[in-house]
Protein backbone atom coordinates (compact mmCIF):
# COMPACT_ATOMS: atom_id res chain seq x y z
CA UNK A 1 0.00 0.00 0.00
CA UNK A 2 1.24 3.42 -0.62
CA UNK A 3 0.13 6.64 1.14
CA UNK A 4 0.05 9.74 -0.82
CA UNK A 5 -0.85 12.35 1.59
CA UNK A 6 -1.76 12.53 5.50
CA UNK A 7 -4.56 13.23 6.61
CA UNK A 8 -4.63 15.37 9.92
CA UNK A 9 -7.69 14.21 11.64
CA UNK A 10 -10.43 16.38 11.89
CA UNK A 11 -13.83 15.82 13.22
CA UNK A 12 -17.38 16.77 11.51
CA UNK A 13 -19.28 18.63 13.95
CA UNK A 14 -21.81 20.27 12.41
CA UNK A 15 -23.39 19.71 8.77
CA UNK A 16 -23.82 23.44 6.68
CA UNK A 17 -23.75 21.57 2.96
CA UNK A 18 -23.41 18.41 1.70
CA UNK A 19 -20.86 18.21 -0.73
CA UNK A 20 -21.11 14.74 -2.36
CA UNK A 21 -18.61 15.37 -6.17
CA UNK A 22 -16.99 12.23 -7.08
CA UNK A 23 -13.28 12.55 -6.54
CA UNK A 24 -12.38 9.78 -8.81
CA UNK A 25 -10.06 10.38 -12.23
CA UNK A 26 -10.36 10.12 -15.80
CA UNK A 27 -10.13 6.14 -16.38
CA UNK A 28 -11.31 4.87 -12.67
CA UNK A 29 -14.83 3.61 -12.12
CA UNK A 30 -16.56 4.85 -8.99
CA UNK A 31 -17.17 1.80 -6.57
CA UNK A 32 -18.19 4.85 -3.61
CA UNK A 33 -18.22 8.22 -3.19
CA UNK A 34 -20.14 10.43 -0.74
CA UNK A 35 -20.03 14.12 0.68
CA UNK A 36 -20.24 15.67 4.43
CA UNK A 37 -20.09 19.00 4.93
CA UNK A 38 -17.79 20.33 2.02
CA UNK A 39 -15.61 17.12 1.49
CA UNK A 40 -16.20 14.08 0.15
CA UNK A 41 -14.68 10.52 0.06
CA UNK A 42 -14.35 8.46 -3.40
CA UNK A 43 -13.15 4.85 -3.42
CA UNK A 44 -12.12 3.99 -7.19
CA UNK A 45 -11.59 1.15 -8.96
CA UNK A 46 -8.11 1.49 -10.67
CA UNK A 47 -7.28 -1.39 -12.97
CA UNK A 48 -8.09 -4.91 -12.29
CA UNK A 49 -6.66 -5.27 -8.86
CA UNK A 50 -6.62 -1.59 -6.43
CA UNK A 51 -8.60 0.63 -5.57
CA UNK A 52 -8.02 4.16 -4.60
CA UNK A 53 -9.15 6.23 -1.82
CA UNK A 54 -9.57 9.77 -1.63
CA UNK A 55 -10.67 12.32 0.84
CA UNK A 56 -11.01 16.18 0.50
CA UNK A 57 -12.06 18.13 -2.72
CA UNK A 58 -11.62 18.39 -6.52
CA UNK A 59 -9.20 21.18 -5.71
CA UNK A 60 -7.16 19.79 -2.19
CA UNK A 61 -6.94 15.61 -1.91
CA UNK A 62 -6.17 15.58 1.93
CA UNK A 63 -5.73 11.44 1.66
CA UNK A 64 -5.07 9.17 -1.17
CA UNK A 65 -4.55 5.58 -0.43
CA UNK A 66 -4.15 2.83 -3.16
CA UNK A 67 -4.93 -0.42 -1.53
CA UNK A 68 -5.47 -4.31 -3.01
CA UNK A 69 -9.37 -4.79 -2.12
CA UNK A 70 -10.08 -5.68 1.66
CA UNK A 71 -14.02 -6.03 1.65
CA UNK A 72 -15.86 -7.86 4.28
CA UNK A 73 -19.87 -8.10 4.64
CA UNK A 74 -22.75 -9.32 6.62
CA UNK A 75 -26.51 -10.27 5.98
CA UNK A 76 -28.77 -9.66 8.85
CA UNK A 77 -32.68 -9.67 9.36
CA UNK A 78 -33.99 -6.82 6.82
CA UNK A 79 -30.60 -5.85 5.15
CA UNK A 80 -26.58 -6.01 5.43
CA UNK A 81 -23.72 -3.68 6.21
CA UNK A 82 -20.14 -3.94 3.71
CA UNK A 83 -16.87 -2.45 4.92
CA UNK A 84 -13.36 -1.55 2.69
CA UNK A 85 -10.90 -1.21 4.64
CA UNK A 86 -7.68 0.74 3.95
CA UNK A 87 -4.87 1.07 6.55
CA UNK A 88 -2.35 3.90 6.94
CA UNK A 89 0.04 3.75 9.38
CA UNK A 90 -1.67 3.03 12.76
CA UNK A 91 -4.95 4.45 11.11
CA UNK A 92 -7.47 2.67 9.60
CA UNK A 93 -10.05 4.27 7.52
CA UNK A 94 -13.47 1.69 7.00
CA UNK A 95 -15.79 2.96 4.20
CA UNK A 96 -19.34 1.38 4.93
CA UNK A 97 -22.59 1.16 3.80
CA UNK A 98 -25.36 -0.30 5.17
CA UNK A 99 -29.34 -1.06 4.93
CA UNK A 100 -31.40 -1.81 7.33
CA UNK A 101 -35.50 -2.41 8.33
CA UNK A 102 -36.80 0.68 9.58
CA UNK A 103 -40.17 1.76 11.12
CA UNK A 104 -43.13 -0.31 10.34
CA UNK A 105 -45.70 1.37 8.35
CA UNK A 106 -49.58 1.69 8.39
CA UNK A 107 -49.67 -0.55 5.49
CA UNK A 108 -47.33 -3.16 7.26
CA UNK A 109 -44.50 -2.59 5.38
CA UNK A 110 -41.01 -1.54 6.92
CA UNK A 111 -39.13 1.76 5.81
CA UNK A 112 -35.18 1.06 4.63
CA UNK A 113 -32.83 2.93 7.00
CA UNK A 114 -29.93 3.11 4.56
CA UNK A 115 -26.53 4.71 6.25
CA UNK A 116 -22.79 5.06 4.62
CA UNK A 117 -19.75 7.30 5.79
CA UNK A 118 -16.26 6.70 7.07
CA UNK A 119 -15.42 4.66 10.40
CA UNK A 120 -11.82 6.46 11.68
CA UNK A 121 -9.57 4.09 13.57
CA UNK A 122 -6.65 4.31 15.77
CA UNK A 123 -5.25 1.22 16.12
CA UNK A 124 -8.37 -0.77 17.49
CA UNK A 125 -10.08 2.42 18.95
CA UNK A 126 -12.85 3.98 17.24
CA UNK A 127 -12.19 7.51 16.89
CA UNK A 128 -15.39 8.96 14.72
CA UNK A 129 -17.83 7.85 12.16
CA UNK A 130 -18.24 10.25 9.53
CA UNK A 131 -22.12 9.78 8.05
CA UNK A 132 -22.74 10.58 4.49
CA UNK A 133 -25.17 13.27 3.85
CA UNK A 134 -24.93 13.31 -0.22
CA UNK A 135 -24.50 10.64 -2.46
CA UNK A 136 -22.53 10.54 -6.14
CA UNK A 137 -24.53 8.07 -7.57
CA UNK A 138 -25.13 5.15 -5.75
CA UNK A 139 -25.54 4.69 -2.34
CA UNK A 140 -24.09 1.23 -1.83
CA UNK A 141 -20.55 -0.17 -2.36
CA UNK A 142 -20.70 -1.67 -5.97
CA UNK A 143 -18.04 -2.49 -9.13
CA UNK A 144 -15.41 -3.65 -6.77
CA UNK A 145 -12.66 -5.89 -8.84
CA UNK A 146 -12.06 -9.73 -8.03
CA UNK A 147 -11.58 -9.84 -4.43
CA UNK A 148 -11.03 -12.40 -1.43
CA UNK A 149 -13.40 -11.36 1.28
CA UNK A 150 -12.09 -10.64 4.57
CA UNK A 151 -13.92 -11.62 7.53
CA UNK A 152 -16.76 -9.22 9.29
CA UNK A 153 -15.53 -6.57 12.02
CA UNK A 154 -18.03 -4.75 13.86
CA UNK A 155 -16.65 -1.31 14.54
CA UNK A 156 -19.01 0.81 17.19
């Protein structure tokens, strides 16, 4: 894996826009890419085997990461949560997206809850969990290339 930038660590207080641009090049495929605030985060598929993650803006990439695939899931009653994983240094940074049953209705169906963002590691220690507030497309991890999956972490 090589880093490309640092990212000092910064955490999302309050929400003023979403900013959701896809921060994925010319020749990459968007497998996720979501806004908070006036950044965003873009994981791209680049070539067969990586993919690249970026944080910040068009204009100032704060993090770029280029990483092998490390994608784990789980199924649960109603829906299912996915996690990539890319590590840098004693950081980890654990793009999710997840769907879930939500409030029963009147009619007897359920609501989706639907949630994405970042989860921010230190080591094992969750510092933050960045929620999405705009999406680039879809809202779902999706195009990933051939991968082993990894196995589930729960990160809370």
């Amino acid at each position: 894996m090589r880093t490309v930038l640092y990212l000092s660590l910064v955490l999302i207080s309050t929400v003023t826009t979403s900013h959701a641009e896809s921060l994925c090049q010319s020749g990459e495929h968007v497998s996720f890419s979501c806004g908070f605030n006036t950044k965003s985060v873009s994981v791209c598929r680049n070539g067969d085997d990586n993919l690249v993650y970026r944080f910040g803006t068009e204009s100032n990439i704060e993090l770029e990461l280029i990483s092998e695939v490390h994608y784990s899931r789980t199924a649960y009653s109603g829906g299912g949560e996915g996690h990539l994983t890319f590590d840098n240094g004693d950081y980890r940074y654990v793009v999710y997206s997840a769907i879930s049953n939500g409030e029963v209705q009147q009619d007897g169906t359920r609501d989706k809850d639907i949630r994405a963002g970042i989860y921010v590691l230190k080591g094992s220690q969750l510092l933050t969990d960045i929620q999405c507030q705009g999406y680039s497309g879809k809202s779902f991890i999706h195009d990933l290339p051939a991968y082993q999956e990894k196995p589930f972490e729960f990160y809370n």
